[in-house]
PDB file of N, CA and C in Angstrom:
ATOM      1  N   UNK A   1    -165.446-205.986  78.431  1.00  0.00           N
ATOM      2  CA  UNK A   1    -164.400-206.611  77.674  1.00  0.00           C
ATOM      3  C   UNK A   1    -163.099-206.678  78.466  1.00  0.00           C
ATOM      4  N   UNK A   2    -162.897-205.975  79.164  1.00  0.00           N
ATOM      5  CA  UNK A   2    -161.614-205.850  80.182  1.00  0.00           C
ATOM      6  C   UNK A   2    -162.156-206.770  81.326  1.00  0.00           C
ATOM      7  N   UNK A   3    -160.640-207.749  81.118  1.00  0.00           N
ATOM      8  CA  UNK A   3    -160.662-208.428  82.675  1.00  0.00           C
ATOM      9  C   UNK A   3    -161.307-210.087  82.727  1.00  0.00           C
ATOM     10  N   UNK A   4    -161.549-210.415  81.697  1.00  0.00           N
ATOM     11  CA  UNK A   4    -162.044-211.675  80.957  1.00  0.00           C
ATOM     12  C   UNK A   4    -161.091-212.244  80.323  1.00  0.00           C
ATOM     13  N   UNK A   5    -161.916-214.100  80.354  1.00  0.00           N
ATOM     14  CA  UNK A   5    -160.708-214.789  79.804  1.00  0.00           C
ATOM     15  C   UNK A   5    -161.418-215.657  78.469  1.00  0.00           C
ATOM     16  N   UNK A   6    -162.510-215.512  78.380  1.00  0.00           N
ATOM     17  CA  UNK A   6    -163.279-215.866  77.168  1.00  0.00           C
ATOM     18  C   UNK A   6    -164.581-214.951  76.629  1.00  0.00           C
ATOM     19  N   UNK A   7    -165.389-215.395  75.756  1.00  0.00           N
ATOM     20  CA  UNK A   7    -165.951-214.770  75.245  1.00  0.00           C
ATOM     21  C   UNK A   7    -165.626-214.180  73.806  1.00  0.00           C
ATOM     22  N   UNK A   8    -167.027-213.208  73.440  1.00  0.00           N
ATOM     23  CA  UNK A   8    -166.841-212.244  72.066  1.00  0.00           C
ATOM     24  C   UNK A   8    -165.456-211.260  72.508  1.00  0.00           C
ATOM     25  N   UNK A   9    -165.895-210.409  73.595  1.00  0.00           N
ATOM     26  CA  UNK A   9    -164.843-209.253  74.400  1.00  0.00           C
ATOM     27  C   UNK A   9    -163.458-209.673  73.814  1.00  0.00           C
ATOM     28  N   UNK A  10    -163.521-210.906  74.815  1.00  0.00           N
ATOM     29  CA  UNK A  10    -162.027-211.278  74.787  1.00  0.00           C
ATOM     30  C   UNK A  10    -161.699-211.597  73.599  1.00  0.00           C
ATOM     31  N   UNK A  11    -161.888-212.235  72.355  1.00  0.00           N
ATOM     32  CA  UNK A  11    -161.758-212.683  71.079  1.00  0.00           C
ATOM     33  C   UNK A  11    -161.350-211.734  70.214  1.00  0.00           C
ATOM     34  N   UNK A  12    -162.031-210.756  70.894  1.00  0.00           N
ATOM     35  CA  UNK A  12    -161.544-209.309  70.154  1.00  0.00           C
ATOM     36  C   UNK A  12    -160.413-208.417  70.519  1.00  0.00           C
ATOM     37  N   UNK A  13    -159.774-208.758  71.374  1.00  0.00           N
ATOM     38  CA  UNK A  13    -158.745-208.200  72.347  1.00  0.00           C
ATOM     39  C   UNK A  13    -158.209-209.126  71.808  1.00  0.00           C
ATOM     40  N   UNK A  14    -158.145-210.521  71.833  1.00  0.00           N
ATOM     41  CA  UNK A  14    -157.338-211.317  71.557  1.00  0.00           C
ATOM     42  C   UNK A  14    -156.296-210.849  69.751  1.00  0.00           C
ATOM     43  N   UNK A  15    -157.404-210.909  68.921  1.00  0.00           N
ATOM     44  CA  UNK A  15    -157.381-210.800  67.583  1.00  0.00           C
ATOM     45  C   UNK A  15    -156.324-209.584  67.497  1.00  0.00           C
ATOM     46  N   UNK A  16    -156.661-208.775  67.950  1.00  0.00           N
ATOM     47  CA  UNK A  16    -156.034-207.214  68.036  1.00  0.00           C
ATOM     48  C   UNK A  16    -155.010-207.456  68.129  1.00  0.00           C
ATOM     49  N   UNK A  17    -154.601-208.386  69.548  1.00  0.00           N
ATOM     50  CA  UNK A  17    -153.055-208.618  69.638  1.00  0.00           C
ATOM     51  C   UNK A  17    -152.252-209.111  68.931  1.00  0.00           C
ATOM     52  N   UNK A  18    -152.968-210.232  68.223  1.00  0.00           N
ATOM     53  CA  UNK A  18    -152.195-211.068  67.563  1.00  0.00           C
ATOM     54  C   UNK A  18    -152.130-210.334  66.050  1.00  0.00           C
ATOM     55  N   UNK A  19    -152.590-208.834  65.906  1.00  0.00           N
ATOM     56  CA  UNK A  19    -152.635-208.751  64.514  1.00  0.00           C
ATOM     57  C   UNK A  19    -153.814-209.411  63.383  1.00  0.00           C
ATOM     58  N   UNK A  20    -154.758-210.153  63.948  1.00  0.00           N
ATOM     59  CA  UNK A  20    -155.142-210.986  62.957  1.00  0.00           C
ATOM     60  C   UNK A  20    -156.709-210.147  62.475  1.00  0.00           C
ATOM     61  N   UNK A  21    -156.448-209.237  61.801  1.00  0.00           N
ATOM     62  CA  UNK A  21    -157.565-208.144  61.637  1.00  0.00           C
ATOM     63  C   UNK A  21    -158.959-208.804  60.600  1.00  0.00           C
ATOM     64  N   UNK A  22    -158.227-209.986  59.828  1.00  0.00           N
ATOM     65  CA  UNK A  22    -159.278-210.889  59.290  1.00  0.00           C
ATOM     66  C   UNK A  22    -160.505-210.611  60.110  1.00  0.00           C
ATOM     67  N   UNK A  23    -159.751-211.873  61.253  1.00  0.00           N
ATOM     68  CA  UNK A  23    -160.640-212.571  62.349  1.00  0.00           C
ATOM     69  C   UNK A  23    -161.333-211.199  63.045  1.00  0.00           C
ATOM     70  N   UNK A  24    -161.082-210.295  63.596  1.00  0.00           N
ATOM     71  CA  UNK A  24    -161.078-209.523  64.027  1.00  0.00           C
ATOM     72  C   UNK A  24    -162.572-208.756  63.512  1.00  0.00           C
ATOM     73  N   UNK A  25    -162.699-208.715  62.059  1.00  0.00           N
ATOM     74  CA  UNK A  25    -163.684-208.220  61.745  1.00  0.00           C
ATOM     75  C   UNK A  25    -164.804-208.905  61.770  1.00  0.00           C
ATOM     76  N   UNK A  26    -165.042-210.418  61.295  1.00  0.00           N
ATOM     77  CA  UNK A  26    -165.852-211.460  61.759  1.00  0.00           C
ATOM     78  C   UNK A  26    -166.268-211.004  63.189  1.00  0.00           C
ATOM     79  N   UNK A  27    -165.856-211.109  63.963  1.00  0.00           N
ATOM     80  CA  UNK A  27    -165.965-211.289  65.235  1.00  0.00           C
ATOM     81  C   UNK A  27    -167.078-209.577  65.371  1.00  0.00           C
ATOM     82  N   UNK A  28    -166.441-208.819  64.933  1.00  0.00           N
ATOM     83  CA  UNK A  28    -167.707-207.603  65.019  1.00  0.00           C
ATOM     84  C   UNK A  28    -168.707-207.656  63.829  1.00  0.00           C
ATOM     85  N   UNK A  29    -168.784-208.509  62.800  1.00  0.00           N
ATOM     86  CA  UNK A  29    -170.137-208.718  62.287  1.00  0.00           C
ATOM     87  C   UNK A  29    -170.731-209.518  62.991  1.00  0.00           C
ATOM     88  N   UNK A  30    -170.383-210.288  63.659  1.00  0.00           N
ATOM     89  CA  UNK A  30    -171.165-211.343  64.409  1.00  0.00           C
ATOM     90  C   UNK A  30    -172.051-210.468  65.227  1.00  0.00           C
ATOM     91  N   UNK A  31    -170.955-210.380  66.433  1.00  0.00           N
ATOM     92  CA  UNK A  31    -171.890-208.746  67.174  1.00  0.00           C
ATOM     93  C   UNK A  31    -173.130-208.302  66.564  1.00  0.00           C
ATOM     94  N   UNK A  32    -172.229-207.353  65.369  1.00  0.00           N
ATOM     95  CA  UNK A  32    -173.532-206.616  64.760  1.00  0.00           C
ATOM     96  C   UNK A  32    -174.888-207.386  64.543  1.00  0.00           C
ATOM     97  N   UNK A  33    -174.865-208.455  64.017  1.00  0.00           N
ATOM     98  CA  UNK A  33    -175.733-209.600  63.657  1.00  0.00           C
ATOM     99  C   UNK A  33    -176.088-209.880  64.954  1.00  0.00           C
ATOM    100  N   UNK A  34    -175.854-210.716  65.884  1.00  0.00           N
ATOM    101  CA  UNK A  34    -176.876-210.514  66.832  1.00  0.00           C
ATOM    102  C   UNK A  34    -177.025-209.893  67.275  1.00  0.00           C
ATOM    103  N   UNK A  35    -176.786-208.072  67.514  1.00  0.00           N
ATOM    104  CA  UNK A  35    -177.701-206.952  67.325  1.00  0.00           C
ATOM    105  C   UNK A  35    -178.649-206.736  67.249  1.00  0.00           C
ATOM    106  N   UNK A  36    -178.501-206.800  65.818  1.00  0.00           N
ATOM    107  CA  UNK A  36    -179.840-206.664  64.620  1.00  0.00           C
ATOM    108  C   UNK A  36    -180.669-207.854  65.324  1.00  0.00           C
ATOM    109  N   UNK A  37    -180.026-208.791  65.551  1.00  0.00           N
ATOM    110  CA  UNK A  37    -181.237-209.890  65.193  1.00  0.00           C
ATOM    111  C   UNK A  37    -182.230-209.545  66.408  1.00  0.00           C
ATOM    112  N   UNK A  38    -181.555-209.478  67.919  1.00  0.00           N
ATOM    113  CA  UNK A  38    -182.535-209.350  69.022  1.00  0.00           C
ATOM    114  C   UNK A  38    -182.820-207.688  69.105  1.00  0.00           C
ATOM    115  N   UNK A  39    -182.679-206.769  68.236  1.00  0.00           N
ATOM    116  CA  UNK A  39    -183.325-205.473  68.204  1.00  0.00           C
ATOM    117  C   UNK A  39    -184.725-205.871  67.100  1.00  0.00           C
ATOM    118  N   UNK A  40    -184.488-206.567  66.450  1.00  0.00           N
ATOM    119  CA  UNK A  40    -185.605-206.862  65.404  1.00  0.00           C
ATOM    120  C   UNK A  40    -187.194-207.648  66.231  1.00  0.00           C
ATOM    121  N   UNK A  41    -185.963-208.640  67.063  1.00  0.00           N
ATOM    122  CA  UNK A  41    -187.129-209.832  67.557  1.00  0.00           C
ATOM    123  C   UNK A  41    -187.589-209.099  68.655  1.00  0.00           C
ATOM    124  N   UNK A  42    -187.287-207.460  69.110  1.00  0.00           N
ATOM    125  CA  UNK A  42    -187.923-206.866  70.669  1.00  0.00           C
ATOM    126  C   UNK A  42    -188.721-205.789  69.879  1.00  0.00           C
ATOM    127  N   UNK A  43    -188.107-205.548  68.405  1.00  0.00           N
ATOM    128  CA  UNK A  43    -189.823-204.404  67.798  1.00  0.00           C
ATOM    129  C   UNK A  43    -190.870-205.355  67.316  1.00  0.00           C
ATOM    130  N   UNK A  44    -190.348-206.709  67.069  1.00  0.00           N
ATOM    131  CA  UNK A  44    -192.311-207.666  66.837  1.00  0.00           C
ATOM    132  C   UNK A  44    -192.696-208.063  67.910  1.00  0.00           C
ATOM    133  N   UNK A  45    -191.770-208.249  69.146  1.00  0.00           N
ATOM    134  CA  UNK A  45    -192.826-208.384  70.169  1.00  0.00           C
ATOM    135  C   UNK A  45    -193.077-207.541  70.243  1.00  0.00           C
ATOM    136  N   UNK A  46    -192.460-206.438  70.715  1.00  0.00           N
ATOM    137  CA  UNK A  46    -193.650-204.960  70.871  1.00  0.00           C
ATOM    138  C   UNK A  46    -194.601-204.766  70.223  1.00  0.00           C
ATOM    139  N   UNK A  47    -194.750-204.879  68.813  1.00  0.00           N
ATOM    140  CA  UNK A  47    -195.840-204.533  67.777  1.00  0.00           C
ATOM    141  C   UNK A  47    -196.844-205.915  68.619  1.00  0.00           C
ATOM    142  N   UNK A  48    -196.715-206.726  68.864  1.00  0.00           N
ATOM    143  CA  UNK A  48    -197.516-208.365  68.694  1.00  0.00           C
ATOM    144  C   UNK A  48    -198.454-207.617  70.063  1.00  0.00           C
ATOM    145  N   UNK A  49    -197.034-206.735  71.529  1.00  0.00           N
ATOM    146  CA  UNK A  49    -197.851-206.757  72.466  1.00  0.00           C
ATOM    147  C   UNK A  49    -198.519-205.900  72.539  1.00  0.00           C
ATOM    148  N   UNK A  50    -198.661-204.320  71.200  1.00  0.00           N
ATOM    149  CA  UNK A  50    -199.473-203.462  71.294  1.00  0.00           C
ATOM    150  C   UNK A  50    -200.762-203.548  70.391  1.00  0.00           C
ATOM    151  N   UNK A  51    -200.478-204.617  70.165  1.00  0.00           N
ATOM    152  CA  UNK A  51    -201.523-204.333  69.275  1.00  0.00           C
ATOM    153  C   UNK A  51    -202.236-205.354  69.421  1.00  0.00           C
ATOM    154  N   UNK A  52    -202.328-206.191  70.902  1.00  0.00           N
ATOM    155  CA  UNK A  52    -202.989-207.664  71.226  1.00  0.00           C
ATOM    156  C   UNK A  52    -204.434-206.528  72.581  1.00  0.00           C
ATOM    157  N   UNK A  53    -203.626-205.255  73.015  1.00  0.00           N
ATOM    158  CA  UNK A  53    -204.732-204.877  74.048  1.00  0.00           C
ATOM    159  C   UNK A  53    -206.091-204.142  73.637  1.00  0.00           C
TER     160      UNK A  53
END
């Protein structure tokens, strides 16, 4: 997040500065959400690839 001029990182640094704690929180559900989403989609491939041998 340090040392960037776009991105999630920066959006969030950005937000901070400007006070705008709305935006600010969006911006870390998003995160969280694609999180979740590619921690979800790497335990069904795993299940798909253990259980294909």
């Amino acid at each position: 997040m340090l040392g960037v001029r776009a991105g999630l990182g920066y959006y969030i640094l950005d937000t901070r500065d400007r006070l705008a704690y709305s935006e600010l929180l969006s911006v870390i559900i998003i995160i969280g959400a694609i999180g979740y989403g590619l921690d979800l989609a790497f335990r069904l491939a795993d299940q798909y690839w253990k259980h294909e041998r």
